[in-house]
PDB file of N, CA and C in Angstrom:
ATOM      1  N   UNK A   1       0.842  -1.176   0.000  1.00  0.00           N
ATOM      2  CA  UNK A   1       0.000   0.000   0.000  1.00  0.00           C
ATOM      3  C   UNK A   1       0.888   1.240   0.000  1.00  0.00           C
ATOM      4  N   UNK A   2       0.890   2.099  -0.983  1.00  0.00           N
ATOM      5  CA  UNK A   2       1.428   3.557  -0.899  1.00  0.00           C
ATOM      6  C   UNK A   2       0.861   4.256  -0.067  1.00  0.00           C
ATOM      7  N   UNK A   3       1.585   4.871   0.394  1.00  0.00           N
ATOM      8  CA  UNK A   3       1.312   6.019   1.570  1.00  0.00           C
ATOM      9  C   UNK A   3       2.280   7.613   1.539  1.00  0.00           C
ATOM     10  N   UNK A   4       1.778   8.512   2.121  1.00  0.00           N
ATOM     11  CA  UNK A   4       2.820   9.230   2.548  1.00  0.00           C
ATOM     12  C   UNK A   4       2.589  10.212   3.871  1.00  0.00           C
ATOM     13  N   UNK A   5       3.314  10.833   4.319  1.00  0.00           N
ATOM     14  CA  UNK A   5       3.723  11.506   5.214  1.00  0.00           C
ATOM     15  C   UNK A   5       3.958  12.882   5.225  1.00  0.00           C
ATOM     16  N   UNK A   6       3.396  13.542   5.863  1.00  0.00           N
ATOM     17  CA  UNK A   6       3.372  15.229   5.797  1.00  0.00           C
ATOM     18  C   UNK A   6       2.859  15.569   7.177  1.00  0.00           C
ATOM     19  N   UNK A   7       3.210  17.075   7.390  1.00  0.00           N
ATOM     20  CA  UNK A   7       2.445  17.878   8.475  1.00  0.00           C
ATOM     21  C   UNK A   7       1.083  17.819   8.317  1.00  0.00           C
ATOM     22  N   UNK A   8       0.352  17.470   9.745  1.00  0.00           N
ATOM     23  CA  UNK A   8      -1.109  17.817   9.569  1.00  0.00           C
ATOM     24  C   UNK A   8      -1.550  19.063   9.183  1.00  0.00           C
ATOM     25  N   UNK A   9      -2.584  19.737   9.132  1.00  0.00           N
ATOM     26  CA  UNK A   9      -3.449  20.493   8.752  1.00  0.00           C
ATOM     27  C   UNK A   9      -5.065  20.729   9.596  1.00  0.00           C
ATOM     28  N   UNK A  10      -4.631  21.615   9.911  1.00  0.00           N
ATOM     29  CA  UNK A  10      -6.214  21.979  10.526  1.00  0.00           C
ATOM     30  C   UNK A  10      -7.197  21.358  10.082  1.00  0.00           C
ATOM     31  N   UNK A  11      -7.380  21.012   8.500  1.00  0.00           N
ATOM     32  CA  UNK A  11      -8.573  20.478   7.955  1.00  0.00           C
ATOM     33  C   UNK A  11      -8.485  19.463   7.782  1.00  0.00           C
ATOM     34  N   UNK A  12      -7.541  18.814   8.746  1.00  0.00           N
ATOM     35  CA  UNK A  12      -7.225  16.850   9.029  1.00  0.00           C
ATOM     36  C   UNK A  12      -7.612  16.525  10.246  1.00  0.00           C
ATOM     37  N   UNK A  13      -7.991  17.717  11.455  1.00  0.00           N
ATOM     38  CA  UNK A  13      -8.476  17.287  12.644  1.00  0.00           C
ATOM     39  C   UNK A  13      -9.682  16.715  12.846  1.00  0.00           C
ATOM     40  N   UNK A  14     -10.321  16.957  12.016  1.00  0.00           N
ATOM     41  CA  UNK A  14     -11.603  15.545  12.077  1.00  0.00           C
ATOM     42  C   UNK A  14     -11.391  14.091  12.060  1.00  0.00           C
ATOM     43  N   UNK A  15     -10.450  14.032  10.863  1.00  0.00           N
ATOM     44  CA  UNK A  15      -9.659  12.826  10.953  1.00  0.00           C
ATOM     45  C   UNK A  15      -8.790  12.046  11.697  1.00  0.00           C
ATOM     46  N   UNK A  16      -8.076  13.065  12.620  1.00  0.00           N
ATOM     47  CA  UNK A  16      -7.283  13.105  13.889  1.00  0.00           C
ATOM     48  C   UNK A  16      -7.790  12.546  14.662  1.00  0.00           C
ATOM     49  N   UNK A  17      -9.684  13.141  15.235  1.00  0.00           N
ATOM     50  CA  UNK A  17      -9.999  12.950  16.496  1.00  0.00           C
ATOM     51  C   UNK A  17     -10.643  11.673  16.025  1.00  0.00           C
ATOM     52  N   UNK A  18     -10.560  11.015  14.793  1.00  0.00           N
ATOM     53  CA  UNK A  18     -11.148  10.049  14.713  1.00  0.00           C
ATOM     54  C   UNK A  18     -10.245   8.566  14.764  1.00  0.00           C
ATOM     55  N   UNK A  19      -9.545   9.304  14.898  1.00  0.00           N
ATOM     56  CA  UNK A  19      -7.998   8.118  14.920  1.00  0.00           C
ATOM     57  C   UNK A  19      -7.430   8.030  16.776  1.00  0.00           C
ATOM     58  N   UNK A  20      -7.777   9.621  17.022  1.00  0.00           N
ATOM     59  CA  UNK A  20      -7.897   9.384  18.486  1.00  0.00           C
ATOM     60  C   UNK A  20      -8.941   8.391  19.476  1.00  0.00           C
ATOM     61  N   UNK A  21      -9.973   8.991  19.155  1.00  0.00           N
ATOM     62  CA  UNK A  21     -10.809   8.162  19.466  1.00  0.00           C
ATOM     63  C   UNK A  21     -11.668   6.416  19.117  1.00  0.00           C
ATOM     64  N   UNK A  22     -10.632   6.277  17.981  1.00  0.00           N
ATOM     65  CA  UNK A  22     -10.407   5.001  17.611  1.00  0.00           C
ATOM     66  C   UNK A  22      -9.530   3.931  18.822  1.00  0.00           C
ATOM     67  N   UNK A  23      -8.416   4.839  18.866  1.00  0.00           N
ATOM     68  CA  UNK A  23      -7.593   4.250  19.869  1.00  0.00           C
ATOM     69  C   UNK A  23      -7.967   3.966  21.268  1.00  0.00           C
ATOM     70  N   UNK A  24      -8.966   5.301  21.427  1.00  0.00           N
ATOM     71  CA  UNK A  24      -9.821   5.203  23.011  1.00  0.00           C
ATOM     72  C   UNK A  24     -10.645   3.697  22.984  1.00  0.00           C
ATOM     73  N   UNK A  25     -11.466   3.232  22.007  1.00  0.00           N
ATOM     74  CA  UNK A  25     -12.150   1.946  21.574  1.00  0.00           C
ATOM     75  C   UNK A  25     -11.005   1.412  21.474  1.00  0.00           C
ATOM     76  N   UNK A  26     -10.292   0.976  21.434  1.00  0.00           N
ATOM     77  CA  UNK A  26      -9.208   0.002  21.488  1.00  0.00           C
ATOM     78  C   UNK A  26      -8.593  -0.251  22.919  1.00  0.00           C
ATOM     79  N   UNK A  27      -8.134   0.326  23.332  1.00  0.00           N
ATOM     80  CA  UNK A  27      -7.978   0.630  24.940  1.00  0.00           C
ATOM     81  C   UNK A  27      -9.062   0.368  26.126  1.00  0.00           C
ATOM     82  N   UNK A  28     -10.620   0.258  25.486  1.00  0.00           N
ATOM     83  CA  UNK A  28     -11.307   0.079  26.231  1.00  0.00           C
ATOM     84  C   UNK A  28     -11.940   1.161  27.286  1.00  0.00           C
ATOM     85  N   UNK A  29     -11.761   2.665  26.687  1.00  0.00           N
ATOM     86  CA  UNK A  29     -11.973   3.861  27.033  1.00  0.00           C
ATOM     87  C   UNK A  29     -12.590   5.053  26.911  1.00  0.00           C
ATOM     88  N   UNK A  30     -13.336   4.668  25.359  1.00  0.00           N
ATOM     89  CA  UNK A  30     -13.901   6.286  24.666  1.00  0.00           C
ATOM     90  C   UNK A  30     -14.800   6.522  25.335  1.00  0.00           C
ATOM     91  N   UNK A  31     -15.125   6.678  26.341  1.00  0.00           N
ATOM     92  CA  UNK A  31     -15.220   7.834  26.636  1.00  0.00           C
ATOM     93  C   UNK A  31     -14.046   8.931  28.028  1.00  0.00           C
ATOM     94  N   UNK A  32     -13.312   8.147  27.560  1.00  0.00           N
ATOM     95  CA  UNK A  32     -11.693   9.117  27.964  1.00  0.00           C
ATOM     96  C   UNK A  32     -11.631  10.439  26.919  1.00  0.00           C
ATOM     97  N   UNK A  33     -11.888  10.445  25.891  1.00  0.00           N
ATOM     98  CA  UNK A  33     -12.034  11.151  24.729  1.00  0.00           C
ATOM     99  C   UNK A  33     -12.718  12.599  25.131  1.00  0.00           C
ATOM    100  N   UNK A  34     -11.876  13.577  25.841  1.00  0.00           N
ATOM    101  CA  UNK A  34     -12.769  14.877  25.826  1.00  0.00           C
ATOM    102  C   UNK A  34     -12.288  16.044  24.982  1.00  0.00           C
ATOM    103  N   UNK A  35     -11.401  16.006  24.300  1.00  0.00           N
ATOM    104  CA  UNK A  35     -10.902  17.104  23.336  1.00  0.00           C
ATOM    105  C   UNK A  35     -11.656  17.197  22.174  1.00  0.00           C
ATOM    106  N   UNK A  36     -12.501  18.310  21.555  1.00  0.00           N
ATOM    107  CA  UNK A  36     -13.113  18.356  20.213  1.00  0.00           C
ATOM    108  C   UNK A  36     -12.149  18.569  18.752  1.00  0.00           C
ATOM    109  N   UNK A  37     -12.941  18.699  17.961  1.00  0.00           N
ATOM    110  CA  UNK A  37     -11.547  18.863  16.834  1.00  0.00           C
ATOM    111  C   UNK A  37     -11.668  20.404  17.135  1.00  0.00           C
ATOM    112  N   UNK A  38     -12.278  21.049  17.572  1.00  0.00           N
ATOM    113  CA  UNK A  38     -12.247  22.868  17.739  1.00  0.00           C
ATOM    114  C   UNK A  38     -10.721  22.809  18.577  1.00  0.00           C
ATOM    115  N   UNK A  39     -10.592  22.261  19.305  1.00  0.00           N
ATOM    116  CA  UNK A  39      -9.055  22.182  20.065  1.00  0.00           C
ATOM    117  C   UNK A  39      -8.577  21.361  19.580  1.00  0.00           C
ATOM    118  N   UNK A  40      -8.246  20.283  19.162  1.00  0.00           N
ATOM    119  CA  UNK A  40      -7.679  20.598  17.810  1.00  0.00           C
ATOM    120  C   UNK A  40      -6.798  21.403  17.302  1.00  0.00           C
ATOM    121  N   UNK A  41      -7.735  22.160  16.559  1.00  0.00           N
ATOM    122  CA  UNK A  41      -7.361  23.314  15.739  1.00  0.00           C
ATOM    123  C   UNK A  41      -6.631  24.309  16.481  1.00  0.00           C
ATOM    124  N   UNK A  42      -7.357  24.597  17.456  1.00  0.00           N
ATOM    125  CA  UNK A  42      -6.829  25.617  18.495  1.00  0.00           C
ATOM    126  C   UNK A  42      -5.411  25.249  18.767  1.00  0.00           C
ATOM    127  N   UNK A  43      -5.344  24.315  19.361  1.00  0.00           N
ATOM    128  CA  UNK A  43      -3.903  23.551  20.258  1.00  0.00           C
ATOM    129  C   UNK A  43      -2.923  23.634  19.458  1.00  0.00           C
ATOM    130  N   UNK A  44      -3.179  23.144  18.124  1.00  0.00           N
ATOM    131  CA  UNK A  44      -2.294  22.732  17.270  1.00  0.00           C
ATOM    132  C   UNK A  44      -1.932  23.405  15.983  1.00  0.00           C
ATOM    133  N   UNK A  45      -2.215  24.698  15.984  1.00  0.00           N
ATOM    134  CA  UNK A  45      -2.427  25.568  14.786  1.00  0.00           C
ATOM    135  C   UNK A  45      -2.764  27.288  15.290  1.00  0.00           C
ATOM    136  N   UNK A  46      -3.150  26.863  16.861  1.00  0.00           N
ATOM    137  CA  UNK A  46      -2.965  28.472  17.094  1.00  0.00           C
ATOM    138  C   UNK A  46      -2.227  29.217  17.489  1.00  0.00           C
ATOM    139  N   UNK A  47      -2.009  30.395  18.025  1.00  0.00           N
ATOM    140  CA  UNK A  47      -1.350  31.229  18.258  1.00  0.00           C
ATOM    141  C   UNK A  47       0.361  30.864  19.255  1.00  0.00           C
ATOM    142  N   UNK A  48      -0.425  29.842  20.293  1.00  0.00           N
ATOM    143  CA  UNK A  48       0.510  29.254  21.069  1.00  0.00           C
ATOM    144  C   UNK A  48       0.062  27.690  20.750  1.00  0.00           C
ATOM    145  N   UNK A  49       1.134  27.145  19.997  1.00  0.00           N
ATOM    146  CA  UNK A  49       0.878  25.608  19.521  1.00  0.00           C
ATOM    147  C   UNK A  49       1.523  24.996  20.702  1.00  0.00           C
ATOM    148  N   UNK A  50       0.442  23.215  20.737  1.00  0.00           N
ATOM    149  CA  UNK A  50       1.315  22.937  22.064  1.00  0.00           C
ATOM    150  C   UNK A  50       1.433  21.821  21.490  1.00  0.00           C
ATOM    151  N   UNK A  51       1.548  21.244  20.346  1.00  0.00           N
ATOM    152  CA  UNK A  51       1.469  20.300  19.562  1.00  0.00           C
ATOM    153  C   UNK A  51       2.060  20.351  18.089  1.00  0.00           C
ATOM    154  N   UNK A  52       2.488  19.377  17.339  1.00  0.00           N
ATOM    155  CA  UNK A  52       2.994  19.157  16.444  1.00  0.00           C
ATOM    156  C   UNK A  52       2.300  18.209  15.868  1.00  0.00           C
ATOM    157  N   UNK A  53       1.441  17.548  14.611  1.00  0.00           N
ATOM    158  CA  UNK A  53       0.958  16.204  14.249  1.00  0.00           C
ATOM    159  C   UNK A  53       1.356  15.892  12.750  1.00  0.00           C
ATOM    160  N   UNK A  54       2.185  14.857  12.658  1.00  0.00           N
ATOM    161  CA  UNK A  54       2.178  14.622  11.134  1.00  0.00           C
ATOM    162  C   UNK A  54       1.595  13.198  10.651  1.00  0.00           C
ATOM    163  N   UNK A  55       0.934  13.201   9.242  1.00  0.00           N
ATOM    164  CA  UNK A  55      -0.458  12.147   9.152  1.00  0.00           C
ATOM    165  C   UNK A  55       0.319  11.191   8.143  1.00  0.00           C
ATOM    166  N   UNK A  56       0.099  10.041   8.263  1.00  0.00           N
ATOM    167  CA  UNK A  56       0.180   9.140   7.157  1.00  0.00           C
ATOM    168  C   UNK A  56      -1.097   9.325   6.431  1.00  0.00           C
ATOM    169  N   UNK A  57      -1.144   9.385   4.941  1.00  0.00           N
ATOM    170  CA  UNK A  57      -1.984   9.451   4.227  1.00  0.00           C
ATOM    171  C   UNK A  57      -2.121   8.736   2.998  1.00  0.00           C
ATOM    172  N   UNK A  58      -2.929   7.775   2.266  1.00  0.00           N
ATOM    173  CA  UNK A  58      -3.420   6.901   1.284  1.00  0.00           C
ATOM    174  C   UNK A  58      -4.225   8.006   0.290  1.00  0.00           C
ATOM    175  N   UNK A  59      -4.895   6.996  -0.716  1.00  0.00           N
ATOM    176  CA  UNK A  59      -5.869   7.496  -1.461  1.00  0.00           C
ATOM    177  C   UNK A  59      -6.937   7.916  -0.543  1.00  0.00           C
ATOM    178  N   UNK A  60      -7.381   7.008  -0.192  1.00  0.00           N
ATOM    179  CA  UNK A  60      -8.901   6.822   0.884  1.00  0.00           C
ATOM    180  C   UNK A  60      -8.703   7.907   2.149  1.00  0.00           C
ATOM    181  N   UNK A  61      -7.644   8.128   2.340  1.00  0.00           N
ATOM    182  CA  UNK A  61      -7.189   9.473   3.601  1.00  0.00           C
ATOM    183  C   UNK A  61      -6.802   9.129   4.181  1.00  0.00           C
ATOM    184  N   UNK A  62      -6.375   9.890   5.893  1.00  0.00           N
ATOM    185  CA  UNK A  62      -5.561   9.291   6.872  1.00  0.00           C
ATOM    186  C   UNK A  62      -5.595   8.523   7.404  1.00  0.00           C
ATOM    187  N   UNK A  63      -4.660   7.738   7.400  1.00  0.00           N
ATOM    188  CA  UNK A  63      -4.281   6.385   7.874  1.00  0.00           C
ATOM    189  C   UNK A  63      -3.746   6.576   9.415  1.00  0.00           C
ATOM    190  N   UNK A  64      -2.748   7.615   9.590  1.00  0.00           N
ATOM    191  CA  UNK A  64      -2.247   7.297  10.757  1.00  0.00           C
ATOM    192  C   UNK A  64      -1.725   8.573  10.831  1.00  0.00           C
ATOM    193  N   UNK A  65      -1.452   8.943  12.735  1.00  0.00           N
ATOM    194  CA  UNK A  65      -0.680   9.931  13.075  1.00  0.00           C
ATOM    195  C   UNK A  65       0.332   9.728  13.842  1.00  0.00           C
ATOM    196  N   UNK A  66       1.200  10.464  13.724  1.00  0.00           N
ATOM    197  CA  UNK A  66       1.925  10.826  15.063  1.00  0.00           C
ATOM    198  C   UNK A  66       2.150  12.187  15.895  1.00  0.00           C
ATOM    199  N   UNK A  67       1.615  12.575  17.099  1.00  0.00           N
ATOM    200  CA  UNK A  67       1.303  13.582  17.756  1.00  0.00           C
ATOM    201  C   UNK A  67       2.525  13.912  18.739  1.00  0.00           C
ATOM    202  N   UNK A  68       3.469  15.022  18.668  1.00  0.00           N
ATOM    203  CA  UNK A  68       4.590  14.854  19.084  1.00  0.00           C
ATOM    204  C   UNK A  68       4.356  16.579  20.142  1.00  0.00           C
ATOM    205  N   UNK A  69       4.922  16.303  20.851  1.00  0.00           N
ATOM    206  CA  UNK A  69       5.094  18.075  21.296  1.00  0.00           C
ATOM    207  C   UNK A  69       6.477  18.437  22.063  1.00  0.00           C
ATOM    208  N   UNK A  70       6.993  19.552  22.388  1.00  0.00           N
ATOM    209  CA  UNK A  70       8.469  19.594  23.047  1.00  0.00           C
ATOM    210  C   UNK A  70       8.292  19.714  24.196  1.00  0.00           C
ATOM    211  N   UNK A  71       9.077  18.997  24.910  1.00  0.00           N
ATOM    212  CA  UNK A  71       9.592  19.349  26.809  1.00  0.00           C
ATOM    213  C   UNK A  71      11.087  19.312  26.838  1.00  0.00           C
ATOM    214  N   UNK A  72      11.011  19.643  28.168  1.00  0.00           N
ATOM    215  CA  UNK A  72      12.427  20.707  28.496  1.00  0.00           C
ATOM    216  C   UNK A  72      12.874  19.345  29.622  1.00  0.00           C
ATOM    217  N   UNK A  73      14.252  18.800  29.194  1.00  0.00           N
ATOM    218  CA  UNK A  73      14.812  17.766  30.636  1.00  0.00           C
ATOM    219  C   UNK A  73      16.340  18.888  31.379  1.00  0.00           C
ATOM    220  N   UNK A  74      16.144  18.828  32.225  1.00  0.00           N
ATOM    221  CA  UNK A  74      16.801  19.562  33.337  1.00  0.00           C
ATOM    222  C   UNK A  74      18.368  18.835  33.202  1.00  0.00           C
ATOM    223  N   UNK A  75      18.647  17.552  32.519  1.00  0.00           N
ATOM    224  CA  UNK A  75      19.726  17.005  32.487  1.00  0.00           C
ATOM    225  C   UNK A  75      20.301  17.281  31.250  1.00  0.00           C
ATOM    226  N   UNK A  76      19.338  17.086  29.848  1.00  0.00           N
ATOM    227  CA  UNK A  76      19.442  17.024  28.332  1.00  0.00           C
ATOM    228  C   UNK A  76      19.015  18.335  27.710  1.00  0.00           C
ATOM    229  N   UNK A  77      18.109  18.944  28.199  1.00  0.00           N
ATOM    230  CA  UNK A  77      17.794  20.182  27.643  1.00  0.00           C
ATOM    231  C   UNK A  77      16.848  20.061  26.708  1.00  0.00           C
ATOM    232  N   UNK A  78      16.793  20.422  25.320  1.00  0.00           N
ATOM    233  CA  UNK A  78      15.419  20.451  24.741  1.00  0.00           C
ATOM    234  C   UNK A  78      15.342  19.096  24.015  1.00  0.00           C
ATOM    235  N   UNK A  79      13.698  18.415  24.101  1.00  0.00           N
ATOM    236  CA  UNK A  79      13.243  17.189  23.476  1.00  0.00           C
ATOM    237  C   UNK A  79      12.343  17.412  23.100  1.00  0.00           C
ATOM    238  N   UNK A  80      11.745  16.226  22.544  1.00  0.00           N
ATOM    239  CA  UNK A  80      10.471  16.135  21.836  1.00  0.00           C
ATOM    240  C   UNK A  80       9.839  14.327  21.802  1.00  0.00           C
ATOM    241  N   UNK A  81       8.391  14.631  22.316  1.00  0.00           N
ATOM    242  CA  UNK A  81       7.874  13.755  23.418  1.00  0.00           C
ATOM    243  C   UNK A  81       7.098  13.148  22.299  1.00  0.00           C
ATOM    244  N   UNK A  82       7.177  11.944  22.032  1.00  0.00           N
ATOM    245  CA  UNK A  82       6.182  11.232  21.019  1.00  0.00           C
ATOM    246  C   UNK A  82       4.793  10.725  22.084  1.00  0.00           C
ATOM    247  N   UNK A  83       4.053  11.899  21.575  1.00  0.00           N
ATOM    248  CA  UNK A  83       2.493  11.357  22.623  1.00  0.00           C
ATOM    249  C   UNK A  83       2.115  10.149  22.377  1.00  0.00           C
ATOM    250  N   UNK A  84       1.021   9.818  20.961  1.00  0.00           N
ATOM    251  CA  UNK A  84       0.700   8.814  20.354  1.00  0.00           C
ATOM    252  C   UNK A  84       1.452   8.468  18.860  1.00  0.00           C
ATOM    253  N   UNK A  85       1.171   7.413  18.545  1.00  0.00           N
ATOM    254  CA  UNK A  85       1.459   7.436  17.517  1.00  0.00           C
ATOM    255  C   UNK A  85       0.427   5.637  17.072  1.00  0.00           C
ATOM    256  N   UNK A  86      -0.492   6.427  16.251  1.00  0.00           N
ATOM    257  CA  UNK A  86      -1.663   5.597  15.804  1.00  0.00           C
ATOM    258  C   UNK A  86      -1.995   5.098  14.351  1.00  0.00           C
ATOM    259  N   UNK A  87      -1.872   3.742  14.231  1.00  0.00           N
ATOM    260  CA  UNK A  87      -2.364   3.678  12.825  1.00  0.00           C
ATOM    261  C   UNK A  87      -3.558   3.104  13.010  1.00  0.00           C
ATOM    262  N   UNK A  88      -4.556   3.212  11.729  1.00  0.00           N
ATOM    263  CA  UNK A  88      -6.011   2.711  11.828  1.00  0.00           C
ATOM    264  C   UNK A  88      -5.953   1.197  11.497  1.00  0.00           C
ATOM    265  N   UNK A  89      -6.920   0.636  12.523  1.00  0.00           N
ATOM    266  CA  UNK A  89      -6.926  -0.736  12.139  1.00  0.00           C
ATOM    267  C   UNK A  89      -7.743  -1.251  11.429  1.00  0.00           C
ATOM    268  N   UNK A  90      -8.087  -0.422   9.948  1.00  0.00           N
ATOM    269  CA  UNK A  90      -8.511  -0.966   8.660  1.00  0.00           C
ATOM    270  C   UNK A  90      -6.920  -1.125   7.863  1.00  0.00           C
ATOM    271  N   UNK A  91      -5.650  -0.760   8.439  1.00  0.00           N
ATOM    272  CA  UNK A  91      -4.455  -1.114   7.818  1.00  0.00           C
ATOM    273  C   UNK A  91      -4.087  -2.263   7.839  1.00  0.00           C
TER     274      UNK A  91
END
């Protein structure tokens, strides 16, 4: 299966929270699931981003993410924290 890889896009967070909340059903949890795609957008595209997401993408659309954001280690100095990283299990 071809795929590729790019920065998300605001107008992929539907798709996002649906890959999120895929994972919550997998885990045995959705309703752990309280973020809308409005934050989302907000979090991850606004003014102060606290997030980074880049999508695997097919013909049919996103397949998968990975949701990354930066923290600070007091020993190492600056990193970057792989939150999730989800593929859909129609893959």
């Amino acid at each position: 299966m071809d795929f590729s890889i790019r920065d998300a896009r605001p107008d992929d967070m539907e798709q996002v929270l649906g890959l999120i909340q895929e994972l919550a059903h997998f885990e045995k949890e959705p309703e752990a699931v309280e973020i809308t795609k409005e934050d989302l957008v907000k979090d991850g595209f606004g003014e102060q981003r606290m997030f980074h997401c880049f999508v695997a993408e097919t013909q049919e659309g996103i397949v998968g993410i990975a949701l990354v954001y930066p923290r600070y280690s007091t020993w190492k100095g600056p990193a970057i924290h792989l939150e999730d990283l989800i593929v859909a299990e129609r893959m």
